[in-house]
C-alpha atoms as a PDB file:
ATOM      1  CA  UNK A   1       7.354   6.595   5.674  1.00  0.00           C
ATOM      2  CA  UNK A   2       7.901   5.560   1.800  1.00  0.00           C
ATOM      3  CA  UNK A   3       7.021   8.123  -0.456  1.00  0.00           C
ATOM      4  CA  UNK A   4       3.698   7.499  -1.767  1.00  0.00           C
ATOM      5  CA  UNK A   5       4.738   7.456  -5.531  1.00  0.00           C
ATOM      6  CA  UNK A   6       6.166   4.074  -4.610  1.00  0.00           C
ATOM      7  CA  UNK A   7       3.363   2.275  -3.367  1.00  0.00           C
ATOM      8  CA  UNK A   8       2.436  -0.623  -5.628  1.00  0.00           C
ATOM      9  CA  UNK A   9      -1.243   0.625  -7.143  1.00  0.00           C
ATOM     10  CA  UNK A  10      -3.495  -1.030 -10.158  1.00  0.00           C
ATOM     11  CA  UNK A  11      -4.668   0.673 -13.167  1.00  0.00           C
ATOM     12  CA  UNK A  12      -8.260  -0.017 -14.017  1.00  0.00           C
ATOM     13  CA  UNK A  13      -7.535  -3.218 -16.093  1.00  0.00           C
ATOM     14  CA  UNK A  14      -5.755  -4.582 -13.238  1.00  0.00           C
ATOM     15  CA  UNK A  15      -2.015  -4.062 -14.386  1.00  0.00           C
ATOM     16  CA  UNK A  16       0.096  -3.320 -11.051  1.00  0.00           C
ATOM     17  CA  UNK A  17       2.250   0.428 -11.453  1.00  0.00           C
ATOM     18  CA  UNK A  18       3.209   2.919  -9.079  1.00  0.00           C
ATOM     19  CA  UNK A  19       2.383   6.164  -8.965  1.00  0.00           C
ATOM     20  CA  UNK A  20       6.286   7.060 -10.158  1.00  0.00           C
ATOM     21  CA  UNK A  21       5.179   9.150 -13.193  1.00  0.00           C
ATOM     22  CA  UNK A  22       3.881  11.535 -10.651  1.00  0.00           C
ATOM     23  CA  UNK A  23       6.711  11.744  -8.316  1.00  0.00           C
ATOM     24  CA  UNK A  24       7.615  15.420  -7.582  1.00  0.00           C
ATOM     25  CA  UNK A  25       3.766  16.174  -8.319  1.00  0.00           C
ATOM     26  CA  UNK A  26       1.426  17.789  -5.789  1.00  0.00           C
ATOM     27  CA  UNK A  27      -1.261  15.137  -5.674  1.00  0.00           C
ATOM     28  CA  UNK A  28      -5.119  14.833  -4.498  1.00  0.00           C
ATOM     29  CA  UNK A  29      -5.650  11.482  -3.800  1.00  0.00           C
ATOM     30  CA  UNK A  30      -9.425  10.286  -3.611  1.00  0.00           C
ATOM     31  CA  UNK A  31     -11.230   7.540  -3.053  1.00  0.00           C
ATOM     32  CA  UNK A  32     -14.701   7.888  -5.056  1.00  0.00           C
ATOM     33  CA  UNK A  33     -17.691   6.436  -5.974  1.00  0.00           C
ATOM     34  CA  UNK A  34     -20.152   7.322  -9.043  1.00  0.00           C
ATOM     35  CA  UNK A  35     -23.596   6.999  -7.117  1.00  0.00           C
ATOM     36  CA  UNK A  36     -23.004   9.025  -3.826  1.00  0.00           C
ATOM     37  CA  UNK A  37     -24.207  12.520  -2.651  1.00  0.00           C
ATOM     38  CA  UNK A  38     -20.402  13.548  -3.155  1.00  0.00           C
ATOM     39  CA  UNK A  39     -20.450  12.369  -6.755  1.00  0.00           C
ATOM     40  CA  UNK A  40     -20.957  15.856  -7.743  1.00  0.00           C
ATOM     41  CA  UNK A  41     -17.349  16.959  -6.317  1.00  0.00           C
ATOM     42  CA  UNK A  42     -16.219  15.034  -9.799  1.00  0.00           C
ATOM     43  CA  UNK A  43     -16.706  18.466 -11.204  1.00  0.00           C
ATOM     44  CA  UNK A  44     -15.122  20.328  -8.565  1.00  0.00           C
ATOM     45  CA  UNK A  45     -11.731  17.940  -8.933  1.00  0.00           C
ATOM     46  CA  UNK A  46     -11.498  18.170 -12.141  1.00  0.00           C
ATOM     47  CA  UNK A  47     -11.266  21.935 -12.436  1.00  0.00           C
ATOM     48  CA  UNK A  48      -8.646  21.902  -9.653  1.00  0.00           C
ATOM     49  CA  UNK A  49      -6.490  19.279 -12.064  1.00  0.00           C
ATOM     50  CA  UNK A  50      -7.237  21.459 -15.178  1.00  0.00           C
ATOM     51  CA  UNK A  51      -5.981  24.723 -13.011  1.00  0.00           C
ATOM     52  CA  UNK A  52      -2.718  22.998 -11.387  1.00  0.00           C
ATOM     53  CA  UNK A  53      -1.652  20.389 -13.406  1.00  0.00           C
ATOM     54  CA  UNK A  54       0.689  22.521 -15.814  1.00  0.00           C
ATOM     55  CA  UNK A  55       2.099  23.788 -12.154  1.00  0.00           C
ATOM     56  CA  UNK A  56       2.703  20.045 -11.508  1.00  0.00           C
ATOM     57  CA  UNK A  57      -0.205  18.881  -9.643  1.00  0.00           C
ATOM     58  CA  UNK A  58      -2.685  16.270 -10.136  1.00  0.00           C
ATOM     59  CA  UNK A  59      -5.707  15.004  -8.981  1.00  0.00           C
ATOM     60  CA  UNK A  60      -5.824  11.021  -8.636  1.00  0.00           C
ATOM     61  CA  UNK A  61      -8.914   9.012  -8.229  1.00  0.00           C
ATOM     62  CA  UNK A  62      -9.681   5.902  -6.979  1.00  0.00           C
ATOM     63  CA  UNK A  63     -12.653   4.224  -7.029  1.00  0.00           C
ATOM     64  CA  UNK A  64     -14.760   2.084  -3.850  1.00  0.00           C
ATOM     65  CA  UNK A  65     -17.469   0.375  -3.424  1.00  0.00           C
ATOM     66  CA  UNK A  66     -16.805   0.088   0.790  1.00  0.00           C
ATOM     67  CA  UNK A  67     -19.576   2.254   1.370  1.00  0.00           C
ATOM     68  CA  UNK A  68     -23.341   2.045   0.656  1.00  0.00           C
ATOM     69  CA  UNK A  69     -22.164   0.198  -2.197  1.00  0.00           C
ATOM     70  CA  UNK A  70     -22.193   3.339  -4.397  1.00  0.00           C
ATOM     71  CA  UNK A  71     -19.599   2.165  -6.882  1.00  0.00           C
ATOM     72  CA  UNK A  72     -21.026  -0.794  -8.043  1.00  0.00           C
ATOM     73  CA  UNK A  73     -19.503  -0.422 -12.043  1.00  0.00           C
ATOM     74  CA  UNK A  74     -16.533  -2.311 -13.275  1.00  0.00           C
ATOM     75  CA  UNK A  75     -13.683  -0.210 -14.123  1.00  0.00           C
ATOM     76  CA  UNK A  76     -14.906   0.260 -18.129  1.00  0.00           C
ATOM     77  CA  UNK A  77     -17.722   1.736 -16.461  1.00  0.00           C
ATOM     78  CA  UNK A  78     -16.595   4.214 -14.303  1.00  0.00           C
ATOM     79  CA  UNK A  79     -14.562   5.555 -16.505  1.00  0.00           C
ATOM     80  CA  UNK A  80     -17.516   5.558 -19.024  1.00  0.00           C
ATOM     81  CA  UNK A  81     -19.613   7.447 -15.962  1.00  0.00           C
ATOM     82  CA  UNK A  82     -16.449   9.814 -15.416  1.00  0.00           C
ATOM     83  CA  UNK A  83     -15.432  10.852 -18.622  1.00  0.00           C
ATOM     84  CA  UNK A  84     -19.553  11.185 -19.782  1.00  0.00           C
ATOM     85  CA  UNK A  85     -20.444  12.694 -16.867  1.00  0.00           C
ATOM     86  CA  UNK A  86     -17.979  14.709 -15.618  1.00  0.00           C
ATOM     87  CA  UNK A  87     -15.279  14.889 -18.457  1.00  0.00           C
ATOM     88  CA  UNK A  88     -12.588  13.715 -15.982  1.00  0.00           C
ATOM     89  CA  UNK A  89      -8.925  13.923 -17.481  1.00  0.00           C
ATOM     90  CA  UNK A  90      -7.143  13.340 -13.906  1.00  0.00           C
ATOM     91  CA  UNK A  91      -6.070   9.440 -13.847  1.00  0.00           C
ATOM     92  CA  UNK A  92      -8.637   7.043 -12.444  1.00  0.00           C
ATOM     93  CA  UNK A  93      -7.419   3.728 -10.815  1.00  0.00           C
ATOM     94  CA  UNK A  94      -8.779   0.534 -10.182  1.00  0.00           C
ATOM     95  CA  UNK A  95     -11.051  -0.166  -8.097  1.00  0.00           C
ATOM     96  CA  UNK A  96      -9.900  -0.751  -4.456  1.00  0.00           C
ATOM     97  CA  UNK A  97     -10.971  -1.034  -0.384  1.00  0.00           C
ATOM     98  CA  UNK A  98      -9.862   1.253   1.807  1.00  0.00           C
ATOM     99  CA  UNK A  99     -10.552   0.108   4.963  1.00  0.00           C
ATOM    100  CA  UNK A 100     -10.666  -3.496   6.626  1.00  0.00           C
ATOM    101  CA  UNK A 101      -7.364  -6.140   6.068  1.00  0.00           C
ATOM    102  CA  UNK A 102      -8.003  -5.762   1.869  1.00  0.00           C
ATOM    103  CA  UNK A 103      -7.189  -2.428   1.984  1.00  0.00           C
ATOM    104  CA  UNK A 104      -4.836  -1.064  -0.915  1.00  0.00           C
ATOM    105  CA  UNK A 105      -1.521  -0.333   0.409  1.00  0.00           C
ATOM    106  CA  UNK A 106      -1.755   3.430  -0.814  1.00  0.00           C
ATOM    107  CA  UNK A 107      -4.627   4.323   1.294  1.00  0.00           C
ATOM    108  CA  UNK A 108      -3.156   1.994   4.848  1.00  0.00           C
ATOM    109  CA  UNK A 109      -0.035   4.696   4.472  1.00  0.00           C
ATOM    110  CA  UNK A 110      -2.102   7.707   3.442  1.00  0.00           C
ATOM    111  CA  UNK A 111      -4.186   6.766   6.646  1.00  0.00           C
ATOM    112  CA  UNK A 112      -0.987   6.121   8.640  1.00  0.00           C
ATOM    113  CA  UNK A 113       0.312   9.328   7.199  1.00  0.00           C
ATOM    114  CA  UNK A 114      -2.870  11.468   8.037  1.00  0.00           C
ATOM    115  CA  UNK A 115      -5.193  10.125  10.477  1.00  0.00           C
ATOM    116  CA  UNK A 116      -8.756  11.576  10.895  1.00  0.00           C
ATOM    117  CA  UNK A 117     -10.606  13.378  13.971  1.00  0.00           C
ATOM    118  CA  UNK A 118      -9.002  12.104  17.079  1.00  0.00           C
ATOM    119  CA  UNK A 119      -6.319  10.191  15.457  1.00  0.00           C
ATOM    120  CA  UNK A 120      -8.731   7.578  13.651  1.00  0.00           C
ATOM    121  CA  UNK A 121      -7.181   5.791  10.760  1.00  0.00           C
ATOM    122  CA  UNK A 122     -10.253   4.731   9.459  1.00  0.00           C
ATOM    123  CA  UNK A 123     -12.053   6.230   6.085  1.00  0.00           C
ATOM    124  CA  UNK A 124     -15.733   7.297   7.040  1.00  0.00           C
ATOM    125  CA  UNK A 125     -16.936   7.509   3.926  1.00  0.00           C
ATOM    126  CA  UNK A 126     -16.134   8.145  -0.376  1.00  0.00           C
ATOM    127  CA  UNK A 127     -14.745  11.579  -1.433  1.00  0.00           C
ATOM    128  CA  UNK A 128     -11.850  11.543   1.541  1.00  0.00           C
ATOM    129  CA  UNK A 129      -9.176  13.384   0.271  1.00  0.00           C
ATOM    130  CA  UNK A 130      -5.534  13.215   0.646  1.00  0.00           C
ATOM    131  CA  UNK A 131      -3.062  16.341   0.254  1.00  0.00           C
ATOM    132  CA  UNK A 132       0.349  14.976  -0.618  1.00  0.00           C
ATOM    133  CA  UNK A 133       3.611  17.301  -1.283  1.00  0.00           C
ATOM    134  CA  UNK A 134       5.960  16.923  -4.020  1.00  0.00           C
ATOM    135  CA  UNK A 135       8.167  14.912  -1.855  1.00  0.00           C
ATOM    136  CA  UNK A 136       5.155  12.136  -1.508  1.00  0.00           C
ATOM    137  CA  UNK A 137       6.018  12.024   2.231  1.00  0.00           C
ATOM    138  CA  UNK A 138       3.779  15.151   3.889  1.00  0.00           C
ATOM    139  CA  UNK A 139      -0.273  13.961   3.872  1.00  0.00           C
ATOM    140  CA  UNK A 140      -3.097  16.240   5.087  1.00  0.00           C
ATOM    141  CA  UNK A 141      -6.414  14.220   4.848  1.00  0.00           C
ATOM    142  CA  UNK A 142      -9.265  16.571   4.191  1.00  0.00           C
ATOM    143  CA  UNK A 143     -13.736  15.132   5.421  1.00  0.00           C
ATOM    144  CA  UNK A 144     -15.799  14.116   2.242  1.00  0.00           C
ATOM    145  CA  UNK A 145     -17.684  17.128   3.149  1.00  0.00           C
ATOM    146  CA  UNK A 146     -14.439  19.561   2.271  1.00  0.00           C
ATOM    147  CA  UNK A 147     -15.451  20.657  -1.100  1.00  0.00           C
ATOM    148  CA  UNK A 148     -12.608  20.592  -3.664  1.00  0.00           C
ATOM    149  CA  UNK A 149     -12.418  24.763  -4.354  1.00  0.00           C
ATOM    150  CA  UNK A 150     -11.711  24.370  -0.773  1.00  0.00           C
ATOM    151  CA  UNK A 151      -8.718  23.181  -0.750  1.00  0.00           C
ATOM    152  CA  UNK A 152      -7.171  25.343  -3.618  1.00  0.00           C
ATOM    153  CA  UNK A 153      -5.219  27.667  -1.331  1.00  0.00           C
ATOM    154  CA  UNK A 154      -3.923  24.628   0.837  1.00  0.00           C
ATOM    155  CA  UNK A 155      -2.423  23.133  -3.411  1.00  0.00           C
ATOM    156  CA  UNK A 156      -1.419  26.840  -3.640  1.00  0.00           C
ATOM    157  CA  UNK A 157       0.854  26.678  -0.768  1.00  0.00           C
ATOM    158  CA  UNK A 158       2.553  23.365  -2.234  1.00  0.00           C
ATOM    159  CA  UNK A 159       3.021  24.589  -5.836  1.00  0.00           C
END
């Protein structure tokens, strides 16, 4: 598999990168939405970022509108809704599909990497997280119903 960090991603005006500066990072990768009952796990990922990152970890978000349409916003405002609402620092990305042949790259290897209950690739719904070790090559995928504290030991073991 290629490491994550060298996936071709876009910031939220559109501007292709890769996720290079965080290569050797511990990352939670996310796909999220500002209008679904998860929304509230903002707050949870955040305080996970503001605990790790100075132990190289970090939280990165990235936004969909794939399911129930609950991320209908353009990318100034999400990150109007994240930083108001939730005072996110972790990086938020543009917005992207996850599932279905426009999927972003990042999230067809995460679900390569990772597949859900009984080896389903699909994403079921927003808030699916992704584990990934400093090498960008080890993925665990954790439900949208995993809350964020929950998966503090699991960073723990990676830092």
């Amino acid at each position: 598999m290629t490491a994550i960090t060298d996936i071709p991603v876009r910031q939220p005006g559109g501007a292709e990168t890769t996720l290079a500066d965080h290569a050797g990072e511990v990352l939670l990768i996310v796909n999220t939405a500002s209008k679904c009952g998860f929304t509230p796990q903002y707050a949870g990922l955040e305080a996970l970022h503001r605990k790790y990152r100075d132990r190289g970890f970090s939280v990165l978000a990235f936004p969909c509108n794939q399911f129930g349409a609950q991320e209908p916003g353009d990318a100034e405002e999400i990150a109007n809704f994240c930083s108001l609402t939730y005072d996110v620092t972790f990086p938020v990305y543009a917005k992207i599909d996850v599932n279905g042949p426009d999927a972003a790259p990042l999230f067809d290897a995460l679900k390569a990497a990772a597949p859900g209950v009984l080896g389903s690739k699909g994403i079921k719904w927003n808030f699916t997280k992704f584990l990934v070790d400093r090498t960008g090559t080890k993925v665990e995928r954790f439900a949208p119903t995993t809350s964020p504290d929950a998966i503090g030991p699991e960073i723990e073991k990676l830092l």
